[in-house]
C-alpha atoms as a PDB file:
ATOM      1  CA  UNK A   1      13.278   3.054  51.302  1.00  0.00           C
ATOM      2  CA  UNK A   2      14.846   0.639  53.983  1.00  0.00           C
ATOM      3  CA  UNK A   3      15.830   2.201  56.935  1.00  0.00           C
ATOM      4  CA  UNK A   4      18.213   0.894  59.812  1.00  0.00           C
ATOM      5  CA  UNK A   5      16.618  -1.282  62.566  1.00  0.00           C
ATOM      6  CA  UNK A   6      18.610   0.296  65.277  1.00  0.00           C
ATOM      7  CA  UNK A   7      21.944   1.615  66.536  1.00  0.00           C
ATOM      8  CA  UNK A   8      24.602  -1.620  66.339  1.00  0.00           C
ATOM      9  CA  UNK A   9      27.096  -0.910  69.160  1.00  0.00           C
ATOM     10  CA  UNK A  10      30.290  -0.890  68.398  1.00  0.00           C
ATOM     11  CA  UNK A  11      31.548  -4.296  69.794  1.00  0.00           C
ATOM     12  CA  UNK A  12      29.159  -5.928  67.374  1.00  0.00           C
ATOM     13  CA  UNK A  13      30.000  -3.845  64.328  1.00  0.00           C
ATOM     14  CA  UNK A  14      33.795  -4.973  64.867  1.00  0.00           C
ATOM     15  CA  UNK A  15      33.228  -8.326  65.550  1.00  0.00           C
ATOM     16  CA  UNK A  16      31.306  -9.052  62.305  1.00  0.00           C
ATOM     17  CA  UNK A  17      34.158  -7.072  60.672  1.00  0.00           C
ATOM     18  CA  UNK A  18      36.815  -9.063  62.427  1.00  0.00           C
ATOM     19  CA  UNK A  19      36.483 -12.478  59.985  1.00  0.00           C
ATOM     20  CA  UNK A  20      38.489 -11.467  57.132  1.00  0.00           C
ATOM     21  CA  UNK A  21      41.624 -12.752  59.298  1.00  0.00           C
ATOM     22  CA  UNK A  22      43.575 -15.748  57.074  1.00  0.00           C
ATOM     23  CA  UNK A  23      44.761 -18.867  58.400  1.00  0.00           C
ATOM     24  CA  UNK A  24      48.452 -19.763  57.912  1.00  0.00           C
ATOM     25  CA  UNK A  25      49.317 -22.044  54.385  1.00  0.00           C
ATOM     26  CA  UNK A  26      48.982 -25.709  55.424  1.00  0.00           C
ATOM     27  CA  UNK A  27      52.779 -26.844  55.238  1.00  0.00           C
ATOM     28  CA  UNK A  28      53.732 -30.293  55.513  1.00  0.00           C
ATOM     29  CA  UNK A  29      57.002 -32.615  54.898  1.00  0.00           C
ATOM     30  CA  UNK A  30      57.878 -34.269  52.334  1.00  0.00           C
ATOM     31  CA  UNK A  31      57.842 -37.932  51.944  1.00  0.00           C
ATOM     32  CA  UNK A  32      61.110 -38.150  49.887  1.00  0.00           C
ATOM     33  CA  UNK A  33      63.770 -35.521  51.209  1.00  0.00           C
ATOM     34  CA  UNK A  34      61.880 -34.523  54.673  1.00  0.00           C
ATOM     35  CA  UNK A  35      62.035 -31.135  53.422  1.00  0.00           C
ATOM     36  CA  UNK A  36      58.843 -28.778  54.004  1.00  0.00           C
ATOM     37  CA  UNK A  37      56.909 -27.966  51.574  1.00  0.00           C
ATOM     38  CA  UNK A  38      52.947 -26.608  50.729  1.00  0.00           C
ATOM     39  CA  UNK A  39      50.808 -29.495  50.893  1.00  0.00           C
ATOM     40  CA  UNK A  40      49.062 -30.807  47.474  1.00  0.00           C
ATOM     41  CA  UNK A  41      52.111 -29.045  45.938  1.00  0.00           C
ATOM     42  CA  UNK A  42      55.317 -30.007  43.777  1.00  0.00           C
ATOM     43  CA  UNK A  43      58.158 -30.275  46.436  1.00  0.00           C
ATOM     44  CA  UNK A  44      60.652 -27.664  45.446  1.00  0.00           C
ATOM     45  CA  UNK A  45      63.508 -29.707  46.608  1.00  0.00           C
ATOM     46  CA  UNK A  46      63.080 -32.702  44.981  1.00  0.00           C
ATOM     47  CA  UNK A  47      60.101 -32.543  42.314  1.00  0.00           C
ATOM     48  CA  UNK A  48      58.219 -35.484  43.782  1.00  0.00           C
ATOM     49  CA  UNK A  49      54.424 -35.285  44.242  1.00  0.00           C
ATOM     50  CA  UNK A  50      52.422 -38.238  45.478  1.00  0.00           C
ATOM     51  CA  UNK A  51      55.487 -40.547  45.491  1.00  0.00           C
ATOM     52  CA  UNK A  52      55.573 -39.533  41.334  1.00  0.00           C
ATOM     53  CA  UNK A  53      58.488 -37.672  40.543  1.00  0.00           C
ATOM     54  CA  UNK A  54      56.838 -34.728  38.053  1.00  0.00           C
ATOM     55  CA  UNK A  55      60.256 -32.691  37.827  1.00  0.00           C
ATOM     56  CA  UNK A  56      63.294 -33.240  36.902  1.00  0.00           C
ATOM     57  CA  UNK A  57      65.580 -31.524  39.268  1.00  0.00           C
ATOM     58  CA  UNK A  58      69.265 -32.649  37.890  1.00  0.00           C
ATOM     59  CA  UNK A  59      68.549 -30.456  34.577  1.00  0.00           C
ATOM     60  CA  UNK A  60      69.388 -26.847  36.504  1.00  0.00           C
ATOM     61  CA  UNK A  61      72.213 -28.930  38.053  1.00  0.00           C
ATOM     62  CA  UNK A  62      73.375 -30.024  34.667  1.00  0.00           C
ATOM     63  CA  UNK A  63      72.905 -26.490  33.100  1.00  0.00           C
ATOM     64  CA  UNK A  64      74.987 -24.590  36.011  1.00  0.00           C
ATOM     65  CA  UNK A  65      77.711 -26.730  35.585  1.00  0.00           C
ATOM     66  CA  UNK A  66      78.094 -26.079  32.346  1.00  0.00           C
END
């Protein structure tokens, strides 16, 4: 059976435990309305992606006028 090689202090235990941290979502603006928005995304503004516009964003603007 494998047995420990020797004590690990505790400044080394924590700092191999310490790399779970996450880095902050890459946010960026948006070419169309300068609004930010999650980068490789749909912009939730406007509905553009890559210059394309993938959503239509007057239909909940038609709908809540109604």
């Amino acid at each position: 059976m494998a047995l420990p090689k020797g004590k690990v202090s505790k400044a080394r235990g924590r700092t191999r435990r310490a790399n779970w941290k996450l880095s902050l979502p890459g946010i960026v603006e948006c070419p169309q309305c300068h609004e930010k928005k999650l980068a490789h995304r749909v912009c939730k503004h406007c509905g553009y992606y890559n210059g394309v516009q993938v959503i239509d964003m007057t239909e909940g603007e038609k709908k809540a006028n109604a």
